[in-house]
C-alpha atoms as a PDB file:
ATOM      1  CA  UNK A   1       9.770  12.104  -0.161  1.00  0.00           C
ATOM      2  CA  UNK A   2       9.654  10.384   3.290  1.00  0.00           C
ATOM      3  CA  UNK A   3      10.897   7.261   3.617  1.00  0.00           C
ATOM      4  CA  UNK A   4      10.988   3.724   5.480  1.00  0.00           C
ATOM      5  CA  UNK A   5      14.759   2.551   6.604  1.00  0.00           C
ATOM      6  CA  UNK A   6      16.523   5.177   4.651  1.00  0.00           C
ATOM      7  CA  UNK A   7      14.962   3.994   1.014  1.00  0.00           C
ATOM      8  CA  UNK A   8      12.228   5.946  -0.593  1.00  0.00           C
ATOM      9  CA  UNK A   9       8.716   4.797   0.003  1.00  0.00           C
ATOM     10  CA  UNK A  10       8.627   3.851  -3.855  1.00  0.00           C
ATOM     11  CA  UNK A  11      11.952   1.686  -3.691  1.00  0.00           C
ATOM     12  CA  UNK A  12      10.843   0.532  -0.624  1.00  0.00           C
ATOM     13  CA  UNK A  13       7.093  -0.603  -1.849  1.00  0.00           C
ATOM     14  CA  UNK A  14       8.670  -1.900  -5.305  1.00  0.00           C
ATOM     15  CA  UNK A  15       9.110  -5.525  -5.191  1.00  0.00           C
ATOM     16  CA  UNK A  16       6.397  -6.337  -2.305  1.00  0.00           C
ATOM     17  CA  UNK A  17       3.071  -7.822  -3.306  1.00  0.00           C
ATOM     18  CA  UNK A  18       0.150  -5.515  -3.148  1.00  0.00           C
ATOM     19  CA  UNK A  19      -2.715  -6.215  -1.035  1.00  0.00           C
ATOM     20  CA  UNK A  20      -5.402  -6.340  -3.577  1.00  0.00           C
ATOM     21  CA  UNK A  21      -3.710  -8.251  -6.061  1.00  0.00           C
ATOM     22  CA  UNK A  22      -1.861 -10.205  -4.609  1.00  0.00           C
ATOM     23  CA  UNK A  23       0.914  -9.351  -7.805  1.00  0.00           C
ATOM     24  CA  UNK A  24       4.491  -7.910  -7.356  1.00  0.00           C
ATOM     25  CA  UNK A  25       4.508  -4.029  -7.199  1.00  0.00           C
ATOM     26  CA  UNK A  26       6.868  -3.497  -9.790  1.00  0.00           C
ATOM     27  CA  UNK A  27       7.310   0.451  -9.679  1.00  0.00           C
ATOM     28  CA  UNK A  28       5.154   2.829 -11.120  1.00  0.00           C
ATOM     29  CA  UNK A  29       1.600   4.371  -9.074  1.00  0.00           C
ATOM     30  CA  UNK A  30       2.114   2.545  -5.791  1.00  0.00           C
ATOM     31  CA  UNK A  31       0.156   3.642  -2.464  1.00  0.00           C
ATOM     32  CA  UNK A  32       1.784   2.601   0.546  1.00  0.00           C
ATOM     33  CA  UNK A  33      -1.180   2.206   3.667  1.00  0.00           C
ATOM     34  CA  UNK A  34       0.215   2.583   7.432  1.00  0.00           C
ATOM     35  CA  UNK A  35      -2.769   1.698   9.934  1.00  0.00           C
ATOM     36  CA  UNK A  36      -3.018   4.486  12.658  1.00  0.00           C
ATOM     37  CA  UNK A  37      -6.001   2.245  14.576  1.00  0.00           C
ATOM     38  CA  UNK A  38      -4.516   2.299  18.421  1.00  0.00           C
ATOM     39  CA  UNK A  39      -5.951  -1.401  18.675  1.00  0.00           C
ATOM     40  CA  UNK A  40      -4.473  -2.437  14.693  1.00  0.00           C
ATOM     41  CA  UNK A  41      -3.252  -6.044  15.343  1.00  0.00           C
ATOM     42  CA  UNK A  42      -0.223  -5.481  13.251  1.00  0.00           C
ATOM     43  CA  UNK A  43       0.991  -3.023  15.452  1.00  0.00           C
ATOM     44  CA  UNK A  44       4.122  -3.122  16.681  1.00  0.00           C
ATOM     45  CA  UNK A  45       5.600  -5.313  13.380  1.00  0.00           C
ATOM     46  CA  UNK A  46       8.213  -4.892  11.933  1.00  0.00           C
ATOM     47  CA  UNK A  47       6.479  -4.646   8.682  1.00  0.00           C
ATOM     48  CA  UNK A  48       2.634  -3.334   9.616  1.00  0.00           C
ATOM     49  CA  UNK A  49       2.399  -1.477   5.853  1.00  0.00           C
ATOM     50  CA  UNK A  50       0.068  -2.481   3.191  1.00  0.00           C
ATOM     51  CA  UNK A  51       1.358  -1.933  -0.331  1.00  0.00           C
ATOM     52  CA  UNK A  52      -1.292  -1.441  -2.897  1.00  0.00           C
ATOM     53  CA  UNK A  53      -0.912  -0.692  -7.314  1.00  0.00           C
ATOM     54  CA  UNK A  54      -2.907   2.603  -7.571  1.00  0.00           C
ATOM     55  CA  UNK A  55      -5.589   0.890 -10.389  1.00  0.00           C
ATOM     56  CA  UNK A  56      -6.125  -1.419  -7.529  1.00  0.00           C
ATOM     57  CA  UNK A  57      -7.379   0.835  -5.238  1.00  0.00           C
ATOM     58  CA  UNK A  58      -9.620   2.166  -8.017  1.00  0.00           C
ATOM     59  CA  UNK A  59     -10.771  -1.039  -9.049  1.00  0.00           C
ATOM     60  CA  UNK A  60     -11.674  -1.342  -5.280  1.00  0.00           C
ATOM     61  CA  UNK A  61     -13.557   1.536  -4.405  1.00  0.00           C
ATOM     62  CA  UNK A  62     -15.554   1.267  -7.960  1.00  0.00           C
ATOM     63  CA  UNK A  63     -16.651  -2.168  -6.544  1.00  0.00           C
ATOM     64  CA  UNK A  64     -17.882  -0.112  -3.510  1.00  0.00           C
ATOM     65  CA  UNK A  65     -19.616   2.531  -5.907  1.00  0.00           C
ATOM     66  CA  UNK A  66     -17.410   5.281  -5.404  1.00  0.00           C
ATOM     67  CA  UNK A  67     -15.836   7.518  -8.422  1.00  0.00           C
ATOM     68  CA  UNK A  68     -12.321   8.346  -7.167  1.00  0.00           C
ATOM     69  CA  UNK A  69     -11.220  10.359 -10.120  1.00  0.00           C
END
């Protein structure tokens, strides 16, 4: 698995508050974001990842009416 500093992207992402939630990331189905967008404002940061619990980003995109599984 690729990684960020030399850890895992799951120890990395464990501990740091998701996005959505705004609740610790504790492990388990994390999705770690990286914005590609030339223009993203949070290029350049040190930390320009977004860290997000997987049933968040379901909970999400049902809000938006999609189906992701």
């Amino acid at each position: 698995m690729a990684g960020v500093g030399g850890a895992t992207l799951s120890d990395w992402a464990t501990g740091r508050t998701c996005d959505y939630c705004q609740e610790v990331c504790d492990g388990g189905d994390l999705l770690v974001v990286s914005c590609l967008f030339d223009g993203c404002p949070n290029e350049g940061d040190r930390d320009d990842n977004s860290v997000y619990h997987e049933d968040c980003v379901d909970k999400y995109a049902k809000s938006l009416g999609l189906n992701p599984k």
